[in-house]
Protein backbone atom coordinates (compact mmCIF):
# COMPACT_ATOMS: atom_id res chain seq x y z
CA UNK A 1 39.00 -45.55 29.77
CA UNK A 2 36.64 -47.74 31.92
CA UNK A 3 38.93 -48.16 34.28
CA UNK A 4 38.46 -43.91 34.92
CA UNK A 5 34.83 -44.85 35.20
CA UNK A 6 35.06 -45.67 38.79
CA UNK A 7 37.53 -42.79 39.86
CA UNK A 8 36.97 -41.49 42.67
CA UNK A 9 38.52 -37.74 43.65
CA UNK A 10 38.02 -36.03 46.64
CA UNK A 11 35.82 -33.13 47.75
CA UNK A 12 39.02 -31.17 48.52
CA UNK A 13 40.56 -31.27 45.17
CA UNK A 14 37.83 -31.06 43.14
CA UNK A 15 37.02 -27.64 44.59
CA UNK A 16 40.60 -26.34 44.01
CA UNK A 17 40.38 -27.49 40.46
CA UNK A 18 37.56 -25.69 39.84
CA UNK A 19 37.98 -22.73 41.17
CA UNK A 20 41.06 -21.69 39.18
CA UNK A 21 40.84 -17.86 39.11
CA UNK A 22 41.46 -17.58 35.55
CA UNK A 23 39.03 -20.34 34.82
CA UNK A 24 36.30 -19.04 36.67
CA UNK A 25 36.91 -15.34 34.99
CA UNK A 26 36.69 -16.49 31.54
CA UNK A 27 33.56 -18.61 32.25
CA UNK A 28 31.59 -16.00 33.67
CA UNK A 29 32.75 -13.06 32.18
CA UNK A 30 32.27 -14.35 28.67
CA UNK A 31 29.26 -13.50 26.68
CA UNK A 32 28.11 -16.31 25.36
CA UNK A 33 29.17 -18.18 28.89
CA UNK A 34 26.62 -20.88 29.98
CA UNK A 35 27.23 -20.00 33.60
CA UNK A 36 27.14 -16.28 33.67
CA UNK A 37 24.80 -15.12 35.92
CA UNK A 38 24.48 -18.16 37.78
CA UNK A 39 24.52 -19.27 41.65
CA UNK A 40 27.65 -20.09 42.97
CA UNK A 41 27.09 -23.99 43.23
CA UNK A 42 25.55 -23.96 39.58
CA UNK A 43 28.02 -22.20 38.02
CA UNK A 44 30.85 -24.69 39.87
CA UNK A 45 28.57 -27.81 38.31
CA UNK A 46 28.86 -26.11 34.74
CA UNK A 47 32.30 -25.59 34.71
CA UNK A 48 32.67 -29.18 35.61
CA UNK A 49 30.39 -30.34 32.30
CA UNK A 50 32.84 -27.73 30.47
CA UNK A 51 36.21 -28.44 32.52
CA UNK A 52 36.27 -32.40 31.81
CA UNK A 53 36.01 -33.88 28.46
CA UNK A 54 35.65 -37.74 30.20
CA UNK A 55 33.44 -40.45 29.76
CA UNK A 56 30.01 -39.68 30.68
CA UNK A 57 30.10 -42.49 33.42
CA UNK A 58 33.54 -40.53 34.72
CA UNK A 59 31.39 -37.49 34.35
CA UNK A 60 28.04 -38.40 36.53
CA UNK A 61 31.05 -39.36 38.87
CA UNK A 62 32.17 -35.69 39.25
CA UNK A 63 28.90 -34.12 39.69
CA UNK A 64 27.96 -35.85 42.25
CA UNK A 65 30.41 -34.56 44.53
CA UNK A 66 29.73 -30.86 43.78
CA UNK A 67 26.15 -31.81 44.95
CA UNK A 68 27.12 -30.84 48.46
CA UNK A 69 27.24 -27.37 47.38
CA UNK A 70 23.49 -27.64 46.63
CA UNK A 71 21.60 -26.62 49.51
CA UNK A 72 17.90 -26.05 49.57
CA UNK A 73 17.65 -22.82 51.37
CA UNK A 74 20.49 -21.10 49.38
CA UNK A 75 18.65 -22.33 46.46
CA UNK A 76 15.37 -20.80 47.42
CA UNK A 77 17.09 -17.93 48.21
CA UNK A 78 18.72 -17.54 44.77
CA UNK A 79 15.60 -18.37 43.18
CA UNK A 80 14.13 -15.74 44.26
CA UNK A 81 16.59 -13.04 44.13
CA UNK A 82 17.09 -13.54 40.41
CA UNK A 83 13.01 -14.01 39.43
CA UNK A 84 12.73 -10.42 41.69
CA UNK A 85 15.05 -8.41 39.16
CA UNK A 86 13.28 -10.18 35.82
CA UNK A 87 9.83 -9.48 36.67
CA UNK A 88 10.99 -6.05 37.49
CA UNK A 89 12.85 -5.48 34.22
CA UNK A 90 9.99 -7.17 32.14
CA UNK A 91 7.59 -4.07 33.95
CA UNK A 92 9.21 -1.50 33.27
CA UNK A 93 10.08 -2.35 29.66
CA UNK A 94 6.51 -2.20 29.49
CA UNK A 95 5.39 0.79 30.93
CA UNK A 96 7.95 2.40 28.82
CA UNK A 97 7.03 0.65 25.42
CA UNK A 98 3.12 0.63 25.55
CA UNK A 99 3.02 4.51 25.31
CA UNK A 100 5.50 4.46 22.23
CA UNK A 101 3.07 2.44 20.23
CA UNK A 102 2.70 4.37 16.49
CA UNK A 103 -0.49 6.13 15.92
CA UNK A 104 -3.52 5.25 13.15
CA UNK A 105 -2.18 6.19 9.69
CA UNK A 106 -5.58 6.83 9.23
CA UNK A 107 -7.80 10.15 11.08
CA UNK A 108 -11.13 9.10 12.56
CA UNK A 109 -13.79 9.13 10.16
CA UNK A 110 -16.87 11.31 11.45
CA UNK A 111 -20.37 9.71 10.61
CA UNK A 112 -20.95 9.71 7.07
CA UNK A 113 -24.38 11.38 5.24
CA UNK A 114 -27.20 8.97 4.65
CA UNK A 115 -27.65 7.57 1.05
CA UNK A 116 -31.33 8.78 1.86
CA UNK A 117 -30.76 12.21 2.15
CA UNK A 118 -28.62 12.68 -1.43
CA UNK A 119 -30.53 10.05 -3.53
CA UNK A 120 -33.82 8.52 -4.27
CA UNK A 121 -34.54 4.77 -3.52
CA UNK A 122 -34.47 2.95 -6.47
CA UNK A 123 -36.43 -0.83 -6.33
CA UNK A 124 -34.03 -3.28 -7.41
CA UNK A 125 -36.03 -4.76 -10.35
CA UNK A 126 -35.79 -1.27 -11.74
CA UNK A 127 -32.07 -1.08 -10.98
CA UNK A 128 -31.44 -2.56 -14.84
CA UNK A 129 -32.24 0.12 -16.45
CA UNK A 130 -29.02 2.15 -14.83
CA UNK A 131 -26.69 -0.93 -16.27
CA UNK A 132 -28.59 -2.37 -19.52
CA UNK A 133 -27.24 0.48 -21.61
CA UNK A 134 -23.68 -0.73 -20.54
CA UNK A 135 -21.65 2.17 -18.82
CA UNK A 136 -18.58 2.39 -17.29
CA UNK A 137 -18.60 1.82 -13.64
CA UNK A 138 -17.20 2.42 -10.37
CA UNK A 139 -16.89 -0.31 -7.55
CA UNK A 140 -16.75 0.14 -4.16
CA UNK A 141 -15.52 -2.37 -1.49
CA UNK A 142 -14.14 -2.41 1.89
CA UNK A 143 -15.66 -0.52 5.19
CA UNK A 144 -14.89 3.80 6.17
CA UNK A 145 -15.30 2.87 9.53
CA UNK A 146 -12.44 0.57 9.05
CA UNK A 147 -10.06 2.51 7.13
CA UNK A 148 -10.29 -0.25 4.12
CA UNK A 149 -12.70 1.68 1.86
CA UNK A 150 -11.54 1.38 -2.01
CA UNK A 151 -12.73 2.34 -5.77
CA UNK A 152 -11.61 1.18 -8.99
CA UNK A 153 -12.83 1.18 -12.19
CA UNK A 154 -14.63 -1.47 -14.14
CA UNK A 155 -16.25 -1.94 -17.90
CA UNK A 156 -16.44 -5.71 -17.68
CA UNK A 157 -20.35 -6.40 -16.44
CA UNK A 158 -23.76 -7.68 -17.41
CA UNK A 159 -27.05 -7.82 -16.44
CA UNK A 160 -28.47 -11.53 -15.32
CA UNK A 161 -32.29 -11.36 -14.07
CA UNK A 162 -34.12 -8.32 -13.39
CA UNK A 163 -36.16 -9.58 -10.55
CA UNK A 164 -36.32 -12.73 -7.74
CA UNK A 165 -33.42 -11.51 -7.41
CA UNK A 166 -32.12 -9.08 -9.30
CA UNK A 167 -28.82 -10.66 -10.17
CA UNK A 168 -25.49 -8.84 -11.82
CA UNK A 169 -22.59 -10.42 -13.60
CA UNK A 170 -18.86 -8.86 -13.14
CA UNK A 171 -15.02 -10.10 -13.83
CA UNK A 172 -12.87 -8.98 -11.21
CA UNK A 173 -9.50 -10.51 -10.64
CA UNK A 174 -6.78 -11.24 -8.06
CA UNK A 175 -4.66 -8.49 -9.85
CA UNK A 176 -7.42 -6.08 -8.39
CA UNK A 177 -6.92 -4.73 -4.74
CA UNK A 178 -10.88 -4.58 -4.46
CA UNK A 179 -10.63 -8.51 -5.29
CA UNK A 180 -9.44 -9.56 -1.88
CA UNK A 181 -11.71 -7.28 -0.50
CA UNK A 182 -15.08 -8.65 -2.10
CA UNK A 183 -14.06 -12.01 -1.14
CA UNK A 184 -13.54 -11.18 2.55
CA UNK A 185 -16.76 -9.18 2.72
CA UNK A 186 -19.07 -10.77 0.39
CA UNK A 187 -20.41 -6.80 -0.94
CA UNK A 188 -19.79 -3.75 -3.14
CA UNK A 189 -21.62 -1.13 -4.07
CA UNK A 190 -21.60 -0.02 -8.27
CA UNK A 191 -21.38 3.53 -8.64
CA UNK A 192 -22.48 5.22 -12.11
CA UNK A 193 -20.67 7.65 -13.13
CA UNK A 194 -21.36 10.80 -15.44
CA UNK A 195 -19.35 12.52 -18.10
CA UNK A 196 -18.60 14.88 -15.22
CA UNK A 197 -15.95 12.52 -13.74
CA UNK A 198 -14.79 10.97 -17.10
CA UNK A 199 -11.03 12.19 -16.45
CA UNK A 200 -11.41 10.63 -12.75
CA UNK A 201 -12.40 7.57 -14.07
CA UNK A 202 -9.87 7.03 -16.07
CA UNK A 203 -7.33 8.28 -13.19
CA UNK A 204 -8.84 5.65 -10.41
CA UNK A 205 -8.24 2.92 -13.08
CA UNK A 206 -4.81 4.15 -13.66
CA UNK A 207 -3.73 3.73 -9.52
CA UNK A 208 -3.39 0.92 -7.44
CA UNK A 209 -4.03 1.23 -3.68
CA UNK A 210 -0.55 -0.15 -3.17
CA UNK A 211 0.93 2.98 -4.85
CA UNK A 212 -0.81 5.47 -2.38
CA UNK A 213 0.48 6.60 0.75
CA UNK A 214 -0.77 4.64 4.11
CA UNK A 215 -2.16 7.72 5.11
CA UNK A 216 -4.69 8.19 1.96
CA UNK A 217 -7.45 6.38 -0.37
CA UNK A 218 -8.63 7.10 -3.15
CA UNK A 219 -11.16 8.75 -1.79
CA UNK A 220 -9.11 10.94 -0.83
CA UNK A 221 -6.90 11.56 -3.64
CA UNK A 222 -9.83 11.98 -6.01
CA UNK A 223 -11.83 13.80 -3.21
CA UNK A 224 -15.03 11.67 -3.66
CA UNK A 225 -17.24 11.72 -1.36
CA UNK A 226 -17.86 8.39 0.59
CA UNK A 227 -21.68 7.93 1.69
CA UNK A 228 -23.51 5.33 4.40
CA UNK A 229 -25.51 2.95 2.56
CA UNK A 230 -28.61 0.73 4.23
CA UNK A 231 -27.46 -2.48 3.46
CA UNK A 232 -23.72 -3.03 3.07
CA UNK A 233 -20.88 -1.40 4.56
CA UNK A 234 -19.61 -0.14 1.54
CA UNK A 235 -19.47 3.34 0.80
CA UNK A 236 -21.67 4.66 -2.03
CA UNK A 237 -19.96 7.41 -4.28
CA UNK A 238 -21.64 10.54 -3.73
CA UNK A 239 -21.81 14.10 -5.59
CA UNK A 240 -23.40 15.67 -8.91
CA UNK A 241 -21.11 12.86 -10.76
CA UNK A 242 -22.79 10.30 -9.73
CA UNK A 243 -26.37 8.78 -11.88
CA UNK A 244 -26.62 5.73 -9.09
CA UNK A 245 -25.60 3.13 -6.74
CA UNK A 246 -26.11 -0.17 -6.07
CA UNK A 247 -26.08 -1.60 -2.83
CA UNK A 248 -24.87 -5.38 -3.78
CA UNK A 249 -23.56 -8.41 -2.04
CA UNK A 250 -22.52 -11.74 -3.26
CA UNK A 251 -24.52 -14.35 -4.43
CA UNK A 252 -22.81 -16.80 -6.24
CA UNK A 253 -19.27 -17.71 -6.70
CA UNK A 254 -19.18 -20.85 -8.61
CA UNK A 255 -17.01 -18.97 -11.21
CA UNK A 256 -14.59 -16.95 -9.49
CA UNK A 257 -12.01 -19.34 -9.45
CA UNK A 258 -11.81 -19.89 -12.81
CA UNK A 259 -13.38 -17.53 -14.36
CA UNK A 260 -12.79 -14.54 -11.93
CA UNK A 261 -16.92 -14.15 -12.80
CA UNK A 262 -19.03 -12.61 -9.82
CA UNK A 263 -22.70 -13.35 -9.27
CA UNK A 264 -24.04 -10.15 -7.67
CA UNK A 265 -27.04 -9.27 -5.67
CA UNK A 266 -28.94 -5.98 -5.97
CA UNK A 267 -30.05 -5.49 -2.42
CA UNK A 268 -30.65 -1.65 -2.53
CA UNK A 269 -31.08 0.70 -5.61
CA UNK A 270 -30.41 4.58 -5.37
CA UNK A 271 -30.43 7.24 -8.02
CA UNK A 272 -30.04 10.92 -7.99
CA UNK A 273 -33.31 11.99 -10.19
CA UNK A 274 -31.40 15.19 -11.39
CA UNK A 275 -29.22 13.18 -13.33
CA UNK A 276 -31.50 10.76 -14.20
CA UNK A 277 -35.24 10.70 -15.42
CA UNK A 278 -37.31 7.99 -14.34
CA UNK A 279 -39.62 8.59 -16.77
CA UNK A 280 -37.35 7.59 -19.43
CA UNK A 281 -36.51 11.52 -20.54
CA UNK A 282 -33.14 12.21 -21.19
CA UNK A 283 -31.46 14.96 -19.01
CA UNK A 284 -29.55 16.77 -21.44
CA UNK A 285 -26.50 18.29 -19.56
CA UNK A 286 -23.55 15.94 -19.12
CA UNK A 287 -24.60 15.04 -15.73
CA UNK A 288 -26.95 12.88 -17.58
CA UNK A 289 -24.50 11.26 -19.91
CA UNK A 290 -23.10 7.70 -19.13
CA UNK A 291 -20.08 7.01 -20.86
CA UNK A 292 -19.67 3.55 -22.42
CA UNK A 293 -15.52 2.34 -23.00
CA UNK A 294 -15.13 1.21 -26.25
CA UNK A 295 -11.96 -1.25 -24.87
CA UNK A 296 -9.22 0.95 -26.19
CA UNK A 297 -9.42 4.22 -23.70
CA UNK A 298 -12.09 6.14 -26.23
CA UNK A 299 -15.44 6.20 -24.89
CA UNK A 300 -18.86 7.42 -26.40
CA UNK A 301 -21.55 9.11 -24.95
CA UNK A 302 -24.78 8.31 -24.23
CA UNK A 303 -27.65 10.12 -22.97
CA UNK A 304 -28.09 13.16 -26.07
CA UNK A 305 -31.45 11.89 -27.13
CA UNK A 306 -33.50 8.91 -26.40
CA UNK A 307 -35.23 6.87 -29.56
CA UNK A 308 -38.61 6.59 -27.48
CA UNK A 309 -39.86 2.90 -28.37
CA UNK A 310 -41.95 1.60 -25.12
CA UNK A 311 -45.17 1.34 -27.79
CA UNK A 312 -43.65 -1.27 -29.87
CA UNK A 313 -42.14 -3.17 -27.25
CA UNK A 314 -45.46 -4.93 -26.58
CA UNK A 315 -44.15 -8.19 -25.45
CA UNK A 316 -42.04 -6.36 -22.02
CA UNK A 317 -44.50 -3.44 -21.28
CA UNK A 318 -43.96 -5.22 -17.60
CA UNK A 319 -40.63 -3.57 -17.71
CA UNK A 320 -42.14 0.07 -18.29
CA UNK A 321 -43.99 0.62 -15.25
């Protein structure tokens, strides 16, 4: 074989043995062909690589004489000719794909009511006495604007400080679609519900997000009524079933990971005085009732009568004003 190494063939031949009609109609005719849709003197030079199964010394020998075929105007011509017809391909596959691109799954949202003009503001270091008594709540993450609004139910939460800041404890887990949401936005809003909406509650808590169409929220399948807060993006939960909201955002989350425990905020307090007195009077229709989950899917019901004691709670009469 190194004697082949120095072989020398002729221009003549080489040509003729390369242009083999049957050669050069399987080479470029075949899909998967290297040299389909070549120029003429590239497509001779790859059915030379493909033709002769030499020594790569043998080889170099070869192409070298179908270099004559390479000549620089013929390959600016060429070059050009076949960059014309991709640039015009590439164009109109785009003018004829940009218009087919799928519409929102979601309709525009139009402005939302103000929390304002449905509820009373609420200062924070009052905001305890909405979750001290321990009801069942609703959580609200993600942004209307955006499409990404969600509610689900939660019983797991605590009160932490009342004041400097008013600080909220609540387990919420990765198994929760609102989870990935808090932790992308940093804030919620904690909707209290009323005996009113005690068969929704139980329904939101039943559904996942990932079970509803792309086209609806629960929001919509509930038809709750989504409303612009003053502090967070978050909707609050409007509507005679709603006590209050709390406009929240993150504050601490030392425990998430292994606790799943959120350290919460109150940046904004609202609460709709029909529902709930102030003055510490109970409002006896069941828009005044909280319900409380007793763990198992029974609840009781707060909010019949209230056992008055502010005058023997000397030591807190701080907390009564």
């Amino acid at each position: 074989m190194p004697a082949r190494a120095n072989l020398r063939i002729p221009f003549a031949p080489c040509r003729t043995l390369f242009h083999q009609p049957r050669v050069t109609s399987y080479l470029s005719s075949h899909p998967l062909s290297p040299i389909a849709d070549k120029p003429h003197h590239q497509r001779l030079h790859n059915r030379l690589s493909l033709r002769l199964h030499i020594h790569s010394s043998s080889f170099h020998t070869y192409s070298t004489l179908a270099s004559p075929l390479t000549m620089p105007k013929r390959k600016t011509t060429t070059t050009t000719t076949t960059t014309k017809p991709t640039t015009t391909r590439q164009s109109k596959r785009t003018k004829t794909t940009t218009p087919s691109s799928p519409p929102s799954s979601h309709p525009a949202m139009s402005p939302l009511p103000k929390a304002s003009s449905l509820f009373t503001p609420l200062p924070p270091s009052k905001t305890n006495r909405l979750l001290e008594p321990g009801p069942i709540l609703l959580v609200s993450t993600g942004n209307p604007q955006t499409q990404t609004h969600n509610l689900m139910t939660l019983g797991f939460h605590t009160m932490i400080s009342h004041s400097s800041p008013t600080l909220i404890g609540l387990t919420l887990g990765p198994w929760d679609h609102s989870y990935s949401l808090l932790s992308s936005s940093k804030e919620c809003v904690l909707s209290i519900p009323n005996l009113t909406l005690a068969k929704t509650v139980v329904d939101i808590g039943n559904i996942s997000s990932s079970d509803l169409p792309p086209s609806e929220t629960k929001w919509d399948r509930f038809k709750l009524d989504p409303i612009q807060g003053e502090k967070v993006s978050c909707a609050l939960v409007g509507g005679d079933g709603i006590i209050g909201n709390l406009e929240c955002k993150v504050e601490d989350e030392s425990l998430v990971k292994k606790y799943n425990f959120w350290v919460l905020r109150v940046v904004k307090g609202w609460v709709n005085e029909q529902n709930f007195r102030l003055d510490g009077t109970a409002v006896e229709t069941d828009k005044g009732k909280m319900m409380h989950h007793r763990g198992d899917g029974s609840f009781f019901v707060g909010g019949e009568e209230v056992l008055d004691l502010r005058g023997r709670m000397t030591k807190w009469r701080m907390l009564q004003d």
